[in-house]
Protein backbone atom coordinates (compact mmCIF):
# COMPACT_ATOMS: atom_id res chain seq x y z
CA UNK A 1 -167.93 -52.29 162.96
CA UNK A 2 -164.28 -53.64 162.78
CA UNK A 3 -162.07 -55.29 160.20
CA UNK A 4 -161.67 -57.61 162.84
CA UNK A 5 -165.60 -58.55 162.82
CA UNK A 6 -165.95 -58.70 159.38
CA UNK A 7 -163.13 -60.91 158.87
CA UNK A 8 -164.41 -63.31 161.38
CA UNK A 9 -168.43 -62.93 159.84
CA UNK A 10 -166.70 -63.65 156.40
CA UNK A 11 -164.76 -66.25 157.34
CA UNK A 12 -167.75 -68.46 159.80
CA UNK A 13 -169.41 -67.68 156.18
CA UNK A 14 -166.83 -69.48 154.25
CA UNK A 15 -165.37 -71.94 156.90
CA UNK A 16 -169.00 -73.60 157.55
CA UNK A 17 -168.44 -73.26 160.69
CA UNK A 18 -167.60 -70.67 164.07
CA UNK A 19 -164.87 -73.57 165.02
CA UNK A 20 -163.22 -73.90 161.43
CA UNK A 21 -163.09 -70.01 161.04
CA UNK A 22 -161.68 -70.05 164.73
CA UNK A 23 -158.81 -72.52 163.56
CA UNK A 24 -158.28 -70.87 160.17
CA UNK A 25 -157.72 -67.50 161.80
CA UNK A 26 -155.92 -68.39 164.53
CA UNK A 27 -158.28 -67.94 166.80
CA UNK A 28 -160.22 -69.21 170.00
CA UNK A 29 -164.06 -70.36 168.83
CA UNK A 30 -166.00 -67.43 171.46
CA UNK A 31 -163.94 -64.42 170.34
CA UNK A 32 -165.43 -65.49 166.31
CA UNK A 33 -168.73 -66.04 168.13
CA UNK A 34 -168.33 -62.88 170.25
CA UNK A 35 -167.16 -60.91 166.85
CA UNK A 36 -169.95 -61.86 164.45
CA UNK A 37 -172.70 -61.51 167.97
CA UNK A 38 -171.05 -57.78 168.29
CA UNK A 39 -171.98 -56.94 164.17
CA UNK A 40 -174.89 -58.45 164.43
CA UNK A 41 -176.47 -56.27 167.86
CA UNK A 42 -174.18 -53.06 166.17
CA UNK A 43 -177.02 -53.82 163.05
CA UNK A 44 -179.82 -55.08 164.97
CA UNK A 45 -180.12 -57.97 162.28
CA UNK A 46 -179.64 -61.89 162.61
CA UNK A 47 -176.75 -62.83 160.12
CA UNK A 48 -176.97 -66.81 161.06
CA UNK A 49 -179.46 -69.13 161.80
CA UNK A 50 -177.94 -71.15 164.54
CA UNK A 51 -180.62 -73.57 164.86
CA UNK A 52 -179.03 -76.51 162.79
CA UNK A 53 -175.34 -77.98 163.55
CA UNK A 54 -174.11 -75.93 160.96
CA UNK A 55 -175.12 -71.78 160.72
CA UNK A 56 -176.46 -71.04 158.16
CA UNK A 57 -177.25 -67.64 156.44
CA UNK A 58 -180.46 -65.75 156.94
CA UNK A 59 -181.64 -63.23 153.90
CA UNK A 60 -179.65 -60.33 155.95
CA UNK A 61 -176.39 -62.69 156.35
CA UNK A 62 -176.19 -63.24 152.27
CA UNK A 63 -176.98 -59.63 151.93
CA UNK A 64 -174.17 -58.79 154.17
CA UNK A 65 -171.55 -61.04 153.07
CA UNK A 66 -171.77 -60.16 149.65
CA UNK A 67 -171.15 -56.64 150.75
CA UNK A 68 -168.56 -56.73 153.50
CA UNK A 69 -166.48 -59.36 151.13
CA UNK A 70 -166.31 -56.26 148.64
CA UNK A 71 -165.72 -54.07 151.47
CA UNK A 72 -162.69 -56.10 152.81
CA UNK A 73 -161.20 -56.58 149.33
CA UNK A 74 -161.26 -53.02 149.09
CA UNK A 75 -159.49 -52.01 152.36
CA UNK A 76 -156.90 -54.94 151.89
CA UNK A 77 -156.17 -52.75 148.08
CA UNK A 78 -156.04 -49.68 150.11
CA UNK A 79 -153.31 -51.01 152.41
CA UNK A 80 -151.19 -52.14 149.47
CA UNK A 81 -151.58 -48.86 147.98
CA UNK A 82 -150.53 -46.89 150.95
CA UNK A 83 -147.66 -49.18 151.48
CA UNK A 84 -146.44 -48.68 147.52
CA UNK A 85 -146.91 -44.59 148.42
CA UNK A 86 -144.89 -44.87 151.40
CA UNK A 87 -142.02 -46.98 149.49
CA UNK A 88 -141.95 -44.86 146.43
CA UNK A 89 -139.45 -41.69 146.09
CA UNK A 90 -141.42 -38.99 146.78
CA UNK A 91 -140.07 -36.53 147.69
C-alpha cells in the first residue's frame, strides 16, 4: 500500500468519479483505476461497486476511506513536522 494509492482511492471517493480524480490529480484515468485495482487485490476486498455510471462505495470502501483519510492526514502532519525539525537550529 502506497501514498500514491490511497491518494488516488480517496480522491475517486471524493471526485465521484475515476475521470474527475484523474483530472484533479493530474493524472491519466487507468493509472487512478490501476491504483485503487492494486489496494483493492493488496486487501482482497471490493472498495467500489462499478456497476452504475458512477462507483459507488461498498461497506469495505466506507470502512476504508474513513480510515486511510485519517491515515493520510496524519502522514501529510508528519512531513510538516520533519520539515520544521530539519529547519530549526539544532544543533
Amino acid at each position: 500500500m502506497t501514498n500514491e494509492q490511497l491518494k488516488a482511492f480517496i480522491c475517486v471517493v471524493e471526485q465521484g468519479s475515476f475521470r474527475a480524480a484523474a483530472e484533479h490529480l493530474y493524472k491519466t484515468q487507468p493509472s487512478i483505476s490501476a491504483a485503487v485495482k492494486s489496494l483493492e487485490t493488496h486487501f482482497n476486498l471490493t472498495f467500489f461497486d462499478r456497476s452504475n455510471y458512477r462507483p459507488e462505495l461498498t461497506d469495505e470502501g466506507r470502512a476504508f476511506y474513513t480510515q486511510a483519510k485519517k491515515l493520510l492526514q496524519q502522514a501529510i502532519e508528519l512531513e510538516m513536522y520533519g520539515h520544521q525539525l530539519a529547519s530549526a537550529d539544532v544543533p
